[in-house]
Protein backbone atom coordinates (compact mmCIF):
# COMPACT_ATOMS: atom_id res chain seq x y z
CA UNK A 1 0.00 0.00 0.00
CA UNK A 2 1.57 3.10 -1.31
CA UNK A 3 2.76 5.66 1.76
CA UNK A 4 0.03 8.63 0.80
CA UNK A 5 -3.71 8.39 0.90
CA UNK A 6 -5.63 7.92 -1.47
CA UNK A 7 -7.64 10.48 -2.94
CA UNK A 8 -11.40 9.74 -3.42
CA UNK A 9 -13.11 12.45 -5.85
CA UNK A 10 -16.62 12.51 -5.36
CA UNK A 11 -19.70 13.53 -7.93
CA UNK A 12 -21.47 16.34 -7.01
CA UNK A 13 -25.24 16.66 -9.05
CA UNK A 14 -25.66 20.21 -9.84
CA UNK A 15 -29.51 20.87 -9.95
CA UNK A 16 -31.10 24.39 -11.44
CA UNK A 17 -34.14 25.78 -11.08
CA UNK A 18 -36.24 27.84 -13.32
CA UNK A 19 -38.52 31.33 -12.22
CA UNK A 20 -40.55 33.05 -13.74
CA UNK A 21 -41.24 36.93 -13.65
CA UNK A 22 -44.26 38.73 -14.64
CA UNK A 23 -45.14 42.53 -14.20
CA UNK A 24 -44.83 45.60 -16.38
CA UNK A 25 -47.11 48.87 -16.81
CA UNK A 26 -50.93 48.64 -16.75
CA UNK A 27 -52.28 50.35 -20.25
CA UNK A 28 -55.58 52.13 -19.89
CA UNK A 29 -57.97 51.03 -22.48
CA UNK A 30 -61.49 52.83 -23.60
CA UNK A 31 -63.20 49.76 -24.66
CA UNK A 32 -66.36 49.57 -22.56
CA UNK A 33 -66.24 47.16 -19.44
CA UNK A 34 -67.60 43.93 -19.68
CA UNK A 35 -69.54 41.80 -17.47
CA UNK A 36 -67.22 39.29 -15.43
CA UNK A 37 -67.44 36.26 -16.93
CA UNK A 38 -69.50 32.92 -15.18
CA UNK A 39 -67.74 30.38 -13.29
CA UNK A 40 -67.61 27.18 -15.21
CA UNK A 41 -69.90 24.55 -13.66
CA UNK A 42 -67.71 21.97 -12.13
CA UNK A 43 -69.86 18.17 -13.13
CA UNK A 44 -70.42 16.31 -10.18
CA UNK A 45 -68.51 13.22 -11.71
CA UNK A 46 -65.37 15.87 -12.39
CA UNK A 47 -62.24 13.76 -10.17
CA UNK A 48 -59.74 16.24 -11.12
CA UNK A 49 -59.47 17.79 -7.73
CA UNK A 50 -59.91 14.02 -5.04
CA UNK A 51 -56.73 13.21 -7.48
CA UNK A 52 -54.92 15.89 -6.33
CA UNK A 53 -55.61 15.49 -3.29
CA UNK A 54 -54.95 11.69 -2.98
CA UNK A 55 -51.85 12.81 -4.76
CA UNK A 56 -50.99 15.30 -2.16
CA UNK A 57 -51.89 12.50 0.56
CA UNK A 58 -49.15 10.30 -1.11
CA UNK A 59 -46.59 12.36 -0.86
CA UNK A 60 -46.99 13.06 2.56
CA UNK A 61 -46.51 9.91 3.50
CA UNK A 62 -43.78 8.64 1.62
CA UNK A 63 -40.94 8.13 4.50
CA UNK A 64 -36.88 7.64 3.44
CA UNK A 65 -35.44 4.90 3.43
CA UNK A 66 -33.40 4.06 6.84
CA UNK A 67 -30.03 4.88 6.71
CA UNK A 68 -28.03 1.26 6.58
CA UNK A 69 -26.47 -0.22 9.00
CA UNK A 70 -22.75 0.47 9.80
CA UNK A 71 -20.37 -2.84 10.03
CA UNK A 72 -18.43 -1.23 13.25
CA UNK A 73 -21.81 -1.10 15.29
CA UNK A 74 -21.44 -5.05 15.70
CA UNK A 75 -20.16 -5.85 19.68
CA UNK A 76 -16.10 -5.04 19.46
CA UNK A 77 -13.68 -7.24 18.81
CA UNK A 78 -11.77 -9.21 21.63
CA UNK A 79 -7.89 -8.07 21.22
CA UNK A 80 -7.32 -12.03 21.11
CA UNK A 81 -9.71 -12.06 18.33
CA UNK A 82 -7.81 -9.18 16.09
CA UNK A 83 -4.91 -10.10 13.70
CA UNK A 84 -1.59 -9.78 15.94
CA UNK A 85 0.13 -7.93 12.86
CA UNK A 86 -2.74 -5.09 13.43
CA UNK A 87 -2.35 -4.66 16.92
CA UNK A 88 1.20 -4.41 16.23
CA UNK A 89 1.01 -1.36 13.69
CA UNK A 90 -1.72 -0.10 15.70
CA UNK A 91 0.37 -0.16 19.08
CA UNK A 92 3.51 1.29 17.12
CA UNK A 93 1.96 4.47 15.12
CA UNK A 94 1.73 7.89 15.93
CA UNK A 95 -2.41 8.14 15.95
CA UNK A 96 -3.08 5.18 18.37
CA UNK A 97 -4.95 7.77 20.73
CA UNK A 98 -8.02 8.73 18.45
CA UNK A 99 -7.97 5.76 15.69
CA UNK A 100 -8.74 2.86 17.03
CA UNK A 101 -8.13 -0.82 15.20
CA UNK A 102 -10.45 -1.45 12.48
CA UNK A 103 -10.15 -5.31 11.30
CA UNK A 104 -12.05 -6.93 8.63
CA UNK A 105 -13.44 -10.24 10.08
CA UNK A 106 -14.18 -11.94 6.52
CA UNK A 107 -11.91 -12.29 3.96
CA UNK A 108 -14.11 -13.47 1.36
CA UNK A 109 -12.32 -14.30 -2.38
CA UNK A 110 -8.65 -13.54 -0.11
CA UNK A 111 -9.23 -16.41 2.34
CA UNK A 112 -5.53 -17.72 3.07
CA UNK A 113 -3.63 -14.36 2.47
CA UNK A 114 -0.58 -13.87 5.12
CA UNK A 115 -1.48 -10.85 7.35
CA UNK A 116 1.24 -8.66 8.16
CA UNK A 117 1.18 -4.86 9.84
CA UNK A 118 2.68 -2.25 7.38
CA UNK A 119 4.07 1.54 6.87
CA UNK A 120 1.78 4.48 6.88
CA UNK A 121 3.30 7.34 7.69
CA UNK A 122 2.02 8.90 10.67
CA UNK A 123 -0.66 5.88 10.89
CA UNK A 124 -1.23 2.08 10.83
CA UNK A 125 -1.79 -0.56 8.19
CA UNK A 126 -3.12 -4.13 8.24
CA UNK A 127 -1.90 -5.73 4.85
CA UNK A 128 -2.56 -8.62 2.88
CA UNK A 129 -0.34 -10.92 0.59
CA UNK A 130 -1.89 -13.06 -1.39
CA UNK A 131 0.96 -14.89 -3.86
CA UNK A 132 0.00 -14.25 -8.06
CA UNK A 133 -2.31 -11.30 -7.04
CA UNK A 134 -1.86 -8.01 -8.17
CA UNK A 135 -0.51 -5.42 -5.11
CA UNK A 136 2.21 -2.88 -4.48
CA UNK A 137 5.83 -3.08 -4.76
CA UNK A 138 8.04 -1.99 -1.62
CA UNK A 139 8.14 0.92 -3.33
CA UNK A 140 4.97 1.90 -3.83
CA UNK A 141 4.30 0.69 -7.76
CA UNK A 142 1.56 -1.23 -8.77
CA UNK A 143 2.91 -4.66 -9.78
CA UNK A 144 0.31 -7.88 -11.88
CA UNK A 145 1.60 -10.78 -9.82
CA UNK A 146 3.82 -9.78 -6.62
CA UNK A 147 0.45 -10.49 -4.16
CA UNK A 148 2.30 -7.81 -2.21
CA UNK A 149 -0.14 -5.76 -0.19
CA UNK A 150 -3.03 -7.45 -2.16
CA UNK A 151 -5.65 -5.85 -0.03
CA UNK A 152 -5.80 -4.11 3.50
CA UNK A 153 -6.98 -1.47 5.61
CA UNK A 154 -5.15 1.32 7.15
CA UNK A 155 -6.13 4.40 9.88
CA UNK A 156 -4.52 7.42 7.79
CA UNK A 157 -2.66 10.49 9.85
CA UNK A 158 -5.78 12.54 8.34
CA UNK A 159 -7.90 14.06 10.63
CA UNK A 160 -12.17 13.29 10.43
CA UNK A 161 -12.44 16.98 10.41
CA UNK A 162 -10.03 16.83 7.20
CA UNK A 163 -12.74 14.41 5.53
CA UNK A 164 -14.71 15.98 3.44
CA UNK A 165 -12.32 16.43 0.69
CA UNK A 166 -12.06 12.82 0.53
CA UNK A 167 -15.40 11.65 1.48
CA UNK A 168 -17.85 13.88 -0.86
CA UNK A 169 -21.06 13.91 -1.89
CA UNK A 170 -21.51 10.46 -3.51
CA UNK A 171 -20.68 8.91 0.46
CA UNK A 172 -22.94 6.81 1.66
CA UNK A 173 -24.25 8.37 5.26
CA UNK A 174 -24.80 5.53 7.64
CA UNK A 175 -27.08 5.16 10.61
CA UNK A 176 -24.50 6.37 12.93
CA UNK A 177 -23.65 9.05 11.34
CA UNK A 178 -20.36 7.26 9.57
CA UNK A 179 -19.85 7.72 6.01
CA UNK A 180 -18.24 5.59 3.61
CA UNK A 181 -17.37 6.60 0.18
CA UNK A 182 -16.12 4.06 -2.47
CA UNK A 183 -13.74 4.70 -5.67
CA UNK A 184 -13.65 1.71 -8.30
CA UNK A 185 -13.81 1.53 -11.77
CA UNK A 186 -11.89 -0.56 -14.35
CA UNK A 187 -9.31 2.69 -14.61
CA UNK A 188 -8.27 2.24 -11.04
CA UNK A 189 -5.62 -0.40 -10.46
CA UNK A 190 -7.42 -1.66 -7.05
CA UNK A 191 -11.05 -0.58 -5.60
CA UNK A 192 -10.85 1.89 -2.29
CA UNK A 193 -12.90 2.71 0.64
CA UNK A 194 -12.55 6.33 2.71
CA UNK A 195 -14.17 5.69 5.84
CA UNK A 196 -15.57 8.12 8.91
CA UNK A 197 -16.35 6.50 11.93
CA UNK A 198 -18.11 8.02 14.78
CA UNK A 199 -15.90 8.94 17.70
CA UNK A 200 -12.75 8.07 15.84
CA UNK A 201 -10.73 11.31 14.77
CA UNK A 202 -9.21 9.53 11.62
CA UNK A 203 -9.82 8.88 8.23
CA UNK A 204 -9.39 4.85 7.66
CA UNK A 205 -9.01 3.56 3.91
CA UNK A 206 -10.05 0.19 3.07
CA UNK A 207 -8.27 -1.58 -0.38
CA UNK A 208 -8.55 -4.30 -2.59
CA UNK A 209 -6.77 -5.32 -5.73
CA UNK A 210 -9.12 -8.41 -5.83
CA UNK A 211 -11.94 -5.85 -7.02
CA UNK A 212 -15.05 -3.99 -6.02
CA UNK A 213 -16.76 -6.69 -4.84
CA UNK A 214 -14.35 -8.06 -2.64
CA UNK A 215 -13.96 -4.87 -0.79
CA UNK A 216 -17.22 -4.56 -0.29
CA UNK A 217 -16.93 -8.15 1.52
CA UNK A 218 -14.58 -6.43 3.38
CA UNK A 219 -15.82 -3.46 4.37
CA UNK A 220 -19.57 -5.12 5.64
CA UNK A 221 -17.45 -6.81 7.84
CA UNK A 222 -15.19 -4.44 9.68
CA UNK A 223 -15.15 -4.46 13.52
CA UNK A 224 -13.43 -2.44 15.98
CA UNK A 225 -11.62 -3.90 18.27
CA UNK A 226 -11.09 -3.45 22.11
CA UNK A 227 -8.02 -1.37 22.84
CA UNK A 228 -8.47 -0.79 26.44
């Protein structure tokens, strides 16, 4: 996993709205005044106006969806239970006061990879080899085959406050209030999750070069674990 986050650019829908204006002098005219004209009878069978009032009805009670779930609201993780290379990274980095250990629990199409705690400067990293998989080079180049760094997740130096220009307006807002915002297409070399969590003052990035789906394996399952 390459030493600098990375970036997430997010979509942002740009809607406009129309107005219109209407006003201008009044003209006098001489024509002679005319009786007002009779309201139109309205037939009995006329449904015009129950329609727009059932329609009315409708909308009103249409509710949002609930927000979904978020992984990390699961019961913590046991320190036991966490992968010994991430409480190693964890207990060694600079931000192990407010960004806690985040572990993924499943590891889906990457069953059998070797766990192993890498470098993030300023932060931590949990990394995954998986040998013939594409991953990152010691020195931070994509490689086909190495398997090094295959997938992983890592609690970045940058700050939650520092988010939003990572995590924009295509993030998905959870129940908690977390936010998780995804970058993968067939452009990008492996498929990356920027990740809020509630109470944690760090942004945490979740990666896979095994492809979107398998980080989304990953990321339903993510736990926190106990570090007290």
């Amino acid at each position: 996993m390459t030493r600098k986050t990375w970036a997430v650019v997010g979509t942002f829908l740009i809607a406009g709205c129309g107005a219109s204006f209407a006003g201008g002098p009044v003209v006098a005219s001489s024509a002679p005044a005319m009786a007002p004209a009779t309201a139109p009878t309205i037939a009995m069978n006329d449904t015009s106006t129950t329609a727009a009032s059932e329609a009315v009805a409708l909308t009103e009670h249409v509710e949002a969806a609930p927000a979904p779930v978020a992984p990390w609201s699961a019961a913590h993780l046991a320190q036991p239970a966490a992968p010994r290379a991430l409480l190693q990274a964890w207990h060694r980095s600079e931000n192990h006061g407010w960004c806690a250990p985040l572990a993924p629990t499943t590891l889906g199409a990457g069953e059998g990879a070797r766990a192993r705690s890498g470098a993030y400067a300023g932060g931590w990293s949990l990394e995954f080899d998986q040998r013939g998989a594409a991953g990152m080079t010691a020195g931070g180049d994509v490689c086909e085959t190495c398997g090094r760094g295959t997938f992983g997740v890592a609690g970045t130096a940058m700050s939650a406050d520092e988010a939003e220009d990572l995590v924009g307006g295509t993030a998905t807002v959870l129940a908690d209030g977390g936010r998780i915002d995804v970058q993968a297409s067939s452009e990008d070399p492996a498929a990356v999750a920027t990740i809020v969590v509630p109470g944690q003052d760090c942004v945490y990035q979740v990666w896979s070069f095994l492809g979107r789906a398998h980080l989304d394996t990953l990321v339903a399952s993510l736990r926190l674990v106990d570090a007290n």
